[in-house]
N, C-alpha and C. Protein backbone atom coordinates (compact mmCIF):
# COMPACT_ATOMS: atom_id res chain seq x y z
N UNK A 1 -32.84 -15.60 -42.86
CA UNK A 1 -31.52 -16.04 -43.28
C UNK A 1 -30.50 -14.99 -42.85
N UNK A 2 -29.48 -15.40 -42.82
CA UNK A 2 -28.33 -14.46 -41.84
C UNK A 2 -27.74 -14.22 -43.13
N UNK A 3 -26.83 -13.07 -43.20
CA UNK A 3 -26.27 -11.97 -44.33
C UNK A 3 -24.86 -13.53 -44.66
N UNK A 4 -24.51 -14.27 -43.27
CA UNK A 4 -23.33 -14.79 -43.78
C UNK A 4 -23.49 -16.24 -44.46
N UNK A 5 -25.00 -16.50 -43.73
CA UNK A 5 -25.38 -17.78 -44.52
C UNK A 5 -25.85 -17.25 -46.41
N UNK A 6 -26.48 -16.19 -46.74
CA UNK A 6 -26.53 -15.46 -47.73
C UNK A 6 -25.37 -15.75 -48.37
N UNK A 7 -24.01 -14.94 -48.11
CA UNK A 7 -22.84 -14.83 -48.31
C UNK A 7 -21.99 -16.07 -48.66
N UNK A 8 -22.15 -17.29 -48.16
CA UNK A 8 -21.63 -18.21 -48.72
C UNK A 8 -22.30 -19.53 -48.90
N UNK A 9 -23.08 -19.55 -49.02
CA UNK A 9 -24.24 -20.47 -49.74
C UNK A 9 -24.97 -20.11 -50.79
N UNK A 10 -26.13 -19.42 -50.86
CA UNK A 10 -26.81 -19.26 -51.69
C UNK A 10 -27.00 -17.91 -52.54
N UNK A 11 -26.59 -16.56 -51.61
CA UNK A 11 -27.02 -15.64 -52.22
C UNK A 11 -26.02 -14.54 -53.56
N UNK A 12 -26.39 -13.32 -53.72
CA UNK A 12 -25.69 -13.08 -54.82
C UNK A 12 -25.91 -13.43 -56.55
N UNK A 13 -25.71 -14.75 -56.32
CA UNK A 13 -25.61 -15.83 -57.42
C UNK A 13 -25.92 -17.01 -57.30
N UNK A 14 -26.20 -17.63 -58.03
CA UNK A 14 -26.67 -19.51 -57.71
C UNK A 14 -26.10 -20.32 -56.86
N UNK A 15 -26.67 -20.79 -55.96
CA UNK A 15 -26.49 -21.60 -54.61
C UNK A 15 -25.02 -22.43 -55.29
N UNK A 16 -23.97 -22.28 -54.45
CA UNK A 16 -22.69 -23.16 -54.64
C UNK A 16 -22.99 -24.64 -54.87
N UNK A 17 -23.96 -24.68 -54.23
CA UNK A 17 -23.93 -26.85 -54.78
C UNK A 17 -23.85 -26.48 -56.21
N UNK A 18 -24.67 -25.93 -56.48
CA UNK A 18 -25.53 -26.20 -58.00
C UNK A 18 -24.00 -25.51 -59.14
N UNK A 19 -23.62 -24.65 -58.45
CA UNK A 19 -22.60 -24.05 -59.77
C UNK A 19 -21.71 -25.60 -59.63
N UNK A 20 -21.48 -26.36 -58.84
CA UNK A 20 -20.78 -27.69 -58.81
C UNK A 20 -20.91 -28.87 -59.40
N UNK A 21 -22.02 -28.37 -59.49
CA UNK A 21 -23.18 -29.75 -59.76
C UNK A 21 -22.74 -30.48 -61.18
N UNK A 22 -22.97 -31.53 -61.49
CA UNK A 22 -22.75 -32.18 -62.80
C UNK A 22 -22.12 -32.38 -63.79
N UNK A 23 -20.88 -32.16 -62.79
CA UNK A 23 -19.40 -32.14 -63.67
C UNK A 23 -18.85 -33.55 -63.54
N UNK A 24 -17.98 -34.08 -64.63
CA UNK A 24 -17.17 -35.31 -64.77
C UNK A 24 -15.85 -35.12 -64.25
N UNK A 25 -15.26 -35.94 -63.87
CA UNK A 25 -13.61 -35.87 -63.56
C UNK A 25 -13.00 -35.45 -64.59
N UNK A 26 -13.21 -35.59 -65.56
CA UNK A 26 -12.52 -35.10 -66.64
C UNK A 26 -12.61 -33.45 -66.90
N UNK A 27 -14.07 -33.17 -66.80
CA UNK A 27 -14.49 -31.74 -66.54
C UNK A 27 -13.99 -31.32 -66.29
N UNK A 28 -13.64 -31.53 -64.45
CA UNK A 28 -13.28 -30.81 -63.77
C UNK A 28 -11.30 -30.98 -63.31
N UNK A 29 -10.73 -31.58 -64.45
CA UNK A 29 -9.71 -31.42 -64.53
C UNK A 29 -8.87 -31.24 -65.42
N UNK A 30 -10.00 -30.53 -66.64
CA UNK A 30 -9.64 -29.79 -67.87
C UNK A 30 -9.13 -28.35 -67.75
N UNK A 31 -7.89 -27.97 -68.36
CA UNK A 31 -7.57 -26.78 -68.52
C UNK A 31 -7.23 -26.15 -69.58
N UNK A 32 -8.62 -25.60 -69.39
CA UNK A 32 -8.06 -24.97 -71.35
C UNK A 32 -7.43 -23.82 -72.03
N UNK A 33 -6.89 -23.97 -72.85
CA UNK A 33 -5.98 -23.23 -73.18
C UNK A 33 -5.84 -22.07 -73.01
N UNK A 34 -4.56 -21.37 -72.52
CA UNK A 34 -4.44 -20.31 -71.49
C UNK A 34 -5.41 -19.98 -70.51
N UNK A 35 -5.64 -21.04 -70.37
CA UNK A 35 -6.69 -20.67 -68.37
C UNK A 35 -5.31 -21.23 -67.48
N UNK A 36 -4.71 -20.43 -66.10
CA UNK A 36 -3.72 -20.80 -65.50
C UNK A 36 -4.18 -22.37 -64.80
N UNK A 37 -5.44 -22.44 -63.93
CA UNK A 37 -6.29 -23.89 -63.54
C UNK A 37 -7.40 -24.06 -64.51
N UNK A 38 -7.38 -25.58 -63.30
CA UNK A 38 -8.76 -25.92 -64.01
C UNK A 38 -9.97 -25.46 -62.30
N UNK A 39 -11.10 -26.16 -63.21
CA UNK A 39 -12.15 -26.22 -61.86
C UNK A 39 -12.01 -26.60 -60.44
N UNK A 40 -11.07 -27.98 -60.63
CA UNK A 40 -10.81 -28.96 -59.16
C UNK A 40 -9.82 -27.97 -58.67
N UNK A 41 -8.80 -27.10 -59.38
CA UNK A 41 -7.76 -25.91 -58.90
C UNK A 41 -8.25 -25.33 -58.36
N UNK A 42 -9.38 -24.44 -59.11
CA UNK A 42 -9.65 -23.95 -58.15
C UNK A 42 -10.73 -23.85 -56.56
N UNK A 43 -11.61 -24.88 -56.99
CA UNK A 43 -12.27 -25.39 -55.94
C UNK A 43 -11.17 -25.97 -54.51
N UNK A 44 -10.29 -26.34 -55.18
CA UNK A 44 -9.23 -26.59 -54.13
C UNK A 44 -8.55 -25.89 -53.33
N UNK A 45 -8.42 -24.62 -54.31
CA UNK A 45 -7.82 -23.17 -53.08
C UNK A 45 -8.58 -22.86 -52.60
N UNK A 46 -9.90 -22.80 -53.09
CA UNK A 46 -10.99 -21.98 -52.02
C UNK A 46 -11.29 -22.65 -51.02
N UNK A 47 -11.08 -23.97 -51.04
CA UNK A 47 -11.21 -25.28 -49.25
C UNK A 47 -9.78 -24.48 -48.85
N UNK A 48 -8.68 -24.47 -49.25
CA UNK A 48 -7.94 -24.53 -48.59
C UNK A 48 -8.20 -22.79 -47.98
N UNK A 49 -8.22 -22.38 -48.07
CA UNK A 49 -8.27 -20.75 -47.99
C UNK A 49 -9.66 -20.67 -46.73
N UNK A 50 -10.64 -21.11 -47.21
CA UNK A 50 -11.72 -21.40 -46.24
C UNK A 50 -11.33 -21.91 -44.73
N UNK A 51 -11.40 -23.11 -45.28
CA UNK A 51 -10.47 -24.25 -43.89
C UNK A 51 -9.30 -23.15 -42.78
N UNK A 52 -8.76 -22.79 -43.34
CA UNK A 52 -7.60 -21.37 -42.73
C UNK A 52 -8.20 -20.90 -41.52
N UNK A 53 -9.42 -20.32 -42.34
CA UNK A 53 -10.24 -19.37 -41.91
C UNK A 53 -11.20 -19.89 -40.37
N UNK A 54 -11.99 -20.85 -40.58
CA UNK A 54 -13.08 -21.68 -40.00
C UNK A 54 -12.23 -22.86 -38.99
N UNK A 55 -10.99 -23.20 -39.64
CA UNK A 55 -10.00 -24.45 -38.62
C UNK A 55 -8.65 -23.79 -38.36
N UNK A 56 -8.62 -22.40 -37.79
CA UNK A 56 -7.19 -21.38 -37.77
C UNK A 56 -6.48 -22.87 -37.32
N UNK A 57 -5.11 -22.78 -37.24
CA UNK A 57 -3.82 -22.88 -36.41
C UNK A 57 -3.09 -24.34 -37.44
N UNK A 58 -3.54 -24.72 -38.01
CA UNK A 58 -2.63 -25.48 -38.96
C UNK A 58 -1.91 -24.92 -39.11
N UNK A 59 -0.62 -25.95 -40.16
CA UNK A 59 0.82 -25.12 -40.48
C UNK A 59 0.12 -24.39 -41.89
N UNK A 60 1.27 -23.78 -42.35
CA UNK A 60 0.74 -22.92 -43.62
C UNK A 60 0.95 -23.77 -44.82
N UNK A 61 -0.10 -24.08 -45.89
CA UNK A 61 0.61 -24.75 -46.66
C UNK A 61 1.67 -24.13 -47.86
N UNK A 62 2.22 -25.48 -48.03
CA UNK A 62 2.93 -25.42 -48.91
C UNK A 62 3.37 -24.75 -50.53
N UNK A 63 2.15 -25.07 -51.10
CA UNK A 63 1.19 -24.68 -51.95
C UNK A 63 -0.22 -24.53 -52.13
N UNK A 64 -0.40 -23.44 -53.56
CA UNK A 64 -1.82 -22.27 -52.78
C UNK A 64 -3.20 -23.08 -54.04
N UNK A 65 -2.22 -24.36 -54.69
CA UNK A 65 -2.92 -24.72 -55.76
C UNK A 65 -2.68 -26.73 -55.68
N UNK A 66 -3.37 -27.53 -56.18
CA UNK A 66 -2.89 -28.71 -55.99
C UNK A 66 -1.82 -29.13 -57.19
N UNK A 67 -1.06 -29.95 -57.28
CA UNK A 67 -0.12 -30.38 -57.72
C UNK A 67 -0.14 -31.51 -59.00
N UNK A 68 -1.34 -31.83 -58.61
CA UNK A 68 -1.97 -33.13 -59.57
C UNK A 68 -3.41 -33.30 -59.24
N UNK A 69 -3.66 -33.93 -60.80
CA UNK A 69 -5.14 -33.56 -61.15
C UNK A 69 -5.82 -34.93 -60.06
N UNK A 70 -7.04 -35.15 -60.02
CA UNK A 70 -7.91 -35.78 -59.58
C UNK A 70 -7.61 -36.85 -59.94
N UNK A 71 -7.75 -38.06 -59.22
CA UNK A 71 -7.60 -39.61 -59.80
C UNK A 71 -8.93 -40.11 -60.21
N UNK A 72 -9.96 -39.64 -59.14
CA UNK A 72 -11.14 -40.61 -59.13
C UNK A 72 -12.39 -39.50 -58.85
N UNK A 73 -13.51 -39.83 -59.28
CA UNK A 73 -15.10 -39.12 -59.09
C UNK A 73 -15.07 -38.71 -57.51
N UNK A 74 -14.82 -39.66 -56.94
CA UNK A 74 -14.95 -39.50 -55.28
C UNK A 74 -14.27 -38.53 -55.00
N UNK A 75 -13.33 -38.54 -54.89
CA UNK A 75 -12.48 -36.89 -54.97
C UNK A 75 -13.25 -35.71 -54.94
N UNK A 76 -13.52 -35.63 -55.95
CA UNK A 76 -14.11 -34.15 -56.96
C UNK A 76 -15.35 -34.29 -55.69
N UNK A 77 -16.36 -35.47 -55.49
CA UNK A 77 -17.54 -34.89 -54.66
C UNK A 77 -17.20 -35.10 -53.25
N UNK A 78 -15.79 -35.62 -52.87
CA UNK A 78 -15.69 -35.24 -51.28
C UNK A 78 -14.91 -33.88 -51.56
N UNK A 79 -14.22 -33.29 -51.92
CA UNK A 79 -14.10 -31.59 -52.11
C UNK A 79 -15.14 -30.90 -52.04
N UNK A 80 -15.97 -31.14 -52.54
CA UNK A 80 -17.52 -30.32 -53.19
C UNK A 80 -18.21 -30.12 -51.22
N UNK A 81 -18.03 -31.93 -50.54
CA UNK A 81 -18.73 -31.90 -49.74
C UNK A 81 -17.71 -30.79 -48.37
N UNK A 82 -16.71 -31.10 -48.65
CA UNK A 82 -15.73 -30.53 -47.61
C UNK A 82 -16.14 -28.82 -48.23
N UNK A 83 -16.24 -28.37 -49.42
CA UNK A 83 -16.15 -27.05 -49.24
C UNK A 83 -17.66 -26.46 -48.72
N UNK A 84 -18.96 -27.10 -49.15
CA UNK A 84 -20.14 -26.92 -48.17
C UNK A 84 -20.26 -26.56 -46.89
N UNK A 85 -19.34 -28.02 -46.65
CA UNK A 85 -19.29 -28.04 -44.81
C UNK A 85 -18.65 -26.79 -44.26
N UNK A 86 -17.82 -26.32 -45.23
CA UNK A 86 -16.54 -25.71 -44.49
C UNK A 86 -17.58 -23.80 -44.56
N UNK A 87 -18.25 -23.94 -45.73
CA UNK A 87 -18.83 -22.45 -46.46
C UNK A 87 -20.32 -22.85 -44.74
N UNK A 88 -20.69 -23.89 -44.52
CA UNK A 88 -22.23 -23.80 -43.63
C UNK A 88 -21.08 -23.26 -41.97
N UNK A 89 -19.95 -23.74 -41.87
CA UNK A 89 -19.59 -23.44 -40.96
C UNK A 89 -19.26 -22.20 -40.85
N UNK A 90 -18.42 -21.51 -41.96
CA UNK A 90 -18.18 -20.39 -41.80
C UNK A 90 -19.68 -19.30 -41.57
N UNK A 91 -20.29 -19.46 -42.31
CA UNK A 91 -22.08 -19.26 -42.35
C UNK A 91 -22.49 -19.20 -40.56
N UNK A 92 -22.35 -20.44 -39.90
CA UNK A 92 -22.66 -20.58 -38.56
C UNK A 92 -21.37 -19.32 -37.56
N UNK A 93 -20.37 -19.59 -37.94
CA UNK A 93 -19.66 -18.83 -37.09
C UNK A 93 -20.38 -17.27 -36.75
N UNK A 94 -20.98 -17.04 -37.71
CA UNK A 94 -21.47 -15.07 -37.53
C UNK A 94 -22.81 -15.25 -37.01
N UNK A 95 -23.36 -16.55 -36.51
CA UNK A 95 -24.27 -16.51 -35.76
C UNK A 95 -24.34 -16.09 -34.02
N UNK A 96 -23.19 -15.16 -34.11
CA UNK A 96 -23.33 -15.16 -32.65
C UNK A 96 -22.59 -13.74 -32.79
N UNK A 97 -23.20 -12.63 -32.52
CA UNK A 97 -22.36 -11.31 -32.46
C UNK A 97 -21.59 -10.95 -32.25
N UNK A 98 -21.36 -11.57 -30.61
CA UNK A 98 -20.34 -11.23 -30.00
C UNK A 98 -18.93 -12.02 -30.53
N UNK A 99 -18.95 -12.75 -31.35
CA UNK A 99 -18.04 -13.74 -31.90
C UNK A 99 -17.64 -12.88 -32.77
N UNK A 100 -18.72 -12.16 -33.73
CA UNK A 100 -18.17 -11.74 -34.93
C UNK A 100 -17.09 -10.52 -34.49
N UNK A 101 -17.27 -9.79 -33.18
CA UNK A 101 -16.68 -8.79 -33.03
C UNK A 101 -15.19 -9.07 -32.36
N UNK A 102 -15.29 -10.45 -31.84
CA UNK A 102 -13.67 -10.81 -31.24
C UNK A 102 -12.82 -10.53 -32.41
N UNK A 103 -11.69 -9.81 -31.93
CA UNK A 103 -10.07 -10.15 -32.62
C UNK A 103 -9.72 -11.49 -33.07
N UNK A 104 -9.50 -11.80 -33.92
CA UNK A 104 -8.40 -13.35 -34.63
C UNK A 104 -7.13 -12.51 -34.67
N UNK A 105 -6.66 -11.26 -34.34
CA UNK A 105 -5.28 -11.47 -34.64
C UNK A 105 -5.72 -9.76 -34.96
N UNK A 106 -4.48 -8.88 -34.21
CA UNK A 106 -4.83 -7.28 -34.03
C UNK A 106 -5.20 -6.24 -35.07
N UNK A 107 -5.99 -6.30 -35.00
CA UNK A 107 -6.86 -5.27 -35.54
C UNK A 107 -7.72 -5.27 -36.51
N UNK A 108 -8.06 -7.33 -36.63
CA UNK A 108 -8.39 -7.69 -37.63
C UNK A 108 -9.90 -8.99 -36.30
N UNK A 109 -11.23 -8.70 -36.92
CA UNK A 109 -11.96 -9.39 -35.97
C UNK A 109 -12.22 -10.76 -36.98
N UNK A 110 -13.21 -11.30 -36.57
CA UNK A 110 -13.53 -12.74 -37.40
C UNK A 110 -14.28 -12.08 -37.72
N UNK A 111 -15.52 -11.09 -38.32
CA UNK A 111 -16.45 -10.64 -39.02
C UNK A 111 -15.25 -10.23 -40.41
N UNK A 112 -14.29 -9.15 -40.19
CA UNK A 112 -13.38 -9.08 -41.16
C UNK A 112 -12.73 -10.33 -42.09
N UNK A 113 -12.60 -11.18 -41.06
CA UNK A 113 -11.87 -12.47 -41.82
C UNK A 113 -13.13 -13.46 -42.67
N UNK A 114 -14.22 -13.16 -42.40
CA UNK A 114 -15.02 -14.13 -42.79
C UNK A 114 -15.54 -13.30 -44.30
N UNK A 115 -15.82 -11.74 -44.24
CA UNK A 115 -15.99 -11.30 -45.15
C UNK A 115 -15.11 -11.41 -46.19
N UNK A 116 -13.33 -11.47 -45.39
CA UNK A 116 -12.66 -11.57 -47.23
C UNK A 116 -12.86 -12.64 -47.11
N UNK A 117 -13.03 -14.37 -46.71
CA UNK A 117 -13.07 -15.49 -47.48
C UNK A 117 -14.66 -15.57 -48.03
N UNK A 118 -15.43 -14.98 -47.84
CA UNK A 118 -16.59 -14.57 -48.42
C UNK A 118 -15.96 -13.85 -50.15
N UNK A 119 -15.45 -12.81 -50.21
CA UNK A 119 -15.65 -12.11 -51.51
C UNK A 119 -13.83 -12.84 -52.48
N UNK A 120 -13.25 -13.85 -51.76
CA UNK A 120 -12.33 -14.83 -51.90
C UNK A 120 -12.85 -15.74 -53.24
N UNK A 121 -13.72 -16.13 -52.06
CA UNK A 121 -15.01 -17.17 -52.66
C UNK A 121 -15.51 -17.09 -54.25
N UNK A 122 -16.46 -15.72 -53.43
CA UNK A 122 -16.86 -15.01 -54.68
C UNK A 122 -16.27 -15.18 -56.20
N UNK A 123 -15.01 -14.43 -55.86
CA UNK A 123 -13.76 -14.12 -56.99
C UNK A 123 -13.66 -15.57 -57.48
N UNK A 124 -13.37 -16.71 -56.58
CA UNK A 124 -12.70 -17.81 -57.27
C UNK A 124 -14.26 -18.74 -58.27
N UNK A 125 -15.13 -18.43 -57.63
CA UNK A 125 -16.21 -19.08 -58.20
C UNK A 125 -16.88 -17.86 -59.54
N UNK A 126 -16.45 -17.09 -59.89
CA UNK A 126 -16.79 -16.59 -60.88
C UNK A 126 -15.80 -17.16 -62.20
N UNK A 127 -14.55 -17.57 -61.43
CA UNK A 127 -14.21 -18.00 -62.73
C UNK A 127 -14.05 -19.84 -62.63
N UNK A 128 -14.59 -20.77 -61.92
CA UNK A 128 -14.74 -21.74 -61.96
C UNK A 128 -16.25 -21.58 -63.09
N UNK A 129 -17.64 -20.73 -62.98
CA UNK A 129 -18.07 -20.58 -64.06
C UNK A 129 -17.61 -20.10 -65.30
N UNK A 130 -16.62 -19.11 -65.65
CA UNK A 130 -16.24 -19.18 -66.76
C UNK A 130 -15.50 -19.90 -66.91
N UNK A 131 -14.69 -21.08 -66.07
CA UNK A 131 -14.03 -22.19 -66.93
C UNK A 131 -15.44 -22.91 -67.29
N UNK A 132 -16.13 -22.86 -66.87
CA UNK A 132 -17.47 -23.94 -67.29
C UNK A 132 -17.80 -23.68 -68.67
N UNK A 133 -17.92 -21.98 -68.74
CA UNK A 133 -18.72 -21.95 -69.70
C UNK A 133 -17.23 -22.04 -70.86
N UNK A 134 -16.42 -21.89 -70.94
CA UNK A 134 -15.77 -22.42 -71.60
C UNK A 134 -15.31 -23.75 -72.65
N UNK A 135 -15.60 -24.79 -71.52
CA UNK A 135 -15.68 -26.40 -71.98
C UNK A 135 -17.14 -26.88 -71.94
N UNK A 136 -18.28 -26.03 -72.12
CA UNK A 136 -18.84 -25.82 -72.90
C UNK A 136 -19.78 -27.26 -71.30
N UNK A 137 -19.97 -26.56 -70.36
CA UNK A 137 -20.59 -27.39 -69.10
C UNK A 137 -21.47 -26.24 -68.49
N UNK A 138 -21.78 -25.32 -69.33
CA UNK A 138 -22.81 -24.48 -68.53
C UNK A 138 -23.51 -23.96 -69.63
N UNK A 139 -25.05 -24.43 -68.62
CA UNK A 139 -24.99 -24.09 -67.18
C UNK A 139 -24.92 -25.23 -66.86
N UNK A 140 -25.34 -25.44 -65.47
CA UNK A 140 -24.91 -26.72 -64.58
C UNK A 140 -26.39 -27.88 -64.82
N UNK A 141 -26.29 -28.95 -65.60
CA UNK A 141 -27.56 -29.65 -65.95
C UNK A 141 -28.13 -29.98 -67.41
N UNK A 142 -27.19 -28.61 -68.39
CA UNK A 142 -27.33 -28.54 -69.47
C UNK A 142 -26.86 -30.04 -70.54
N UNK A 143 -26.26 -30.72 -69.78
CA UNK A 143 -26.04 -32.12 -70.36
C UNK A 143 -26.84 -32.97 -69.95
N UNK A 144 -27.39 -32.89 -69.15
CA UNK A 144 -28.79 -33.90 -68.64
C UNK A 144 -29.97 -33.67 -68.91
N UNK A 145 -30.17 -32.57 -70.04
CA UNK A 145 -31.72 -32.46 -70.57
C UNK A 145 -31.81 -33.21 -72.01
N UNK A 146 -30.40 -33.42 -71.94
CA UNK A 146 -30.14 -34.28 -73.79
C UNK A 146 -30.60 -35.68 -73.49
């Protein structure tokens, strides 16, 4: 396994599907009291922040958070699937050395850029689990053994 597939898939801490895993729309668009987001918040900056990273040259957005909560289930698991895709790609990009050592922009290579949306990641998914454990959804499954 490669340090970057490690890095944003599975290692560290529990494989990203699974910290995702088995949440309701409602779950995941609860914000509880004095938490600034909810879950879908922040799962949403970290695509967008990712995506940056892995699909450079878009415009910049607008905002660094979404605006309105989730309408529908489908939502919540095409995010989930877009941030996978986006975490296996970034994962694939450091498969090639000489890649990792090119410049994205002076004095900064794509090994640099991939590591901060790596410890980005990190940061934002430590507290998508403590919103979990908060509304009382962790761990991830703990409602499906009832």
């Amino acid at each position: 396994m490669h340090i970057l597939e490690h890095l944003f898939l599975v290692g560290e801490f529990a494989e990203r599907a699974h910290l995702l895993s088995g949440l309701t729309l409602e779950q995941v668009n609860l914000r509880p009291e004095g938490a600034s987001h909810s879950i879908y918040d922040e799962l949403w900056h970290v695509v967008l922040y990712q995506q940056s990273i892995i699909a450079p040259g878009g415009a910049p957005p607008e905002e660094f958070y979404p605006t309105a909560a989730l309408e529908h289930e489908d939502q919540w698991h095409q995010l989930v699937q877009l941030f996978l895709t986006g975490a296996r790609a970034a994962a694939d990009l450091g498969q090639v050395p000489a890649r990792l050592a090119a410049e994205v922009e002076p004095g900064v290579s794509l090994a640099d850029e991939l590591n901060c949306v790596a410890v980005h990641n990190a940061y934002h998914f430590g507290k998508i689990v403590a919103l979990r454990q908060r509304i009382g959804a962790w761990p991830p499954g703990a409602l499906d053994a009832s």
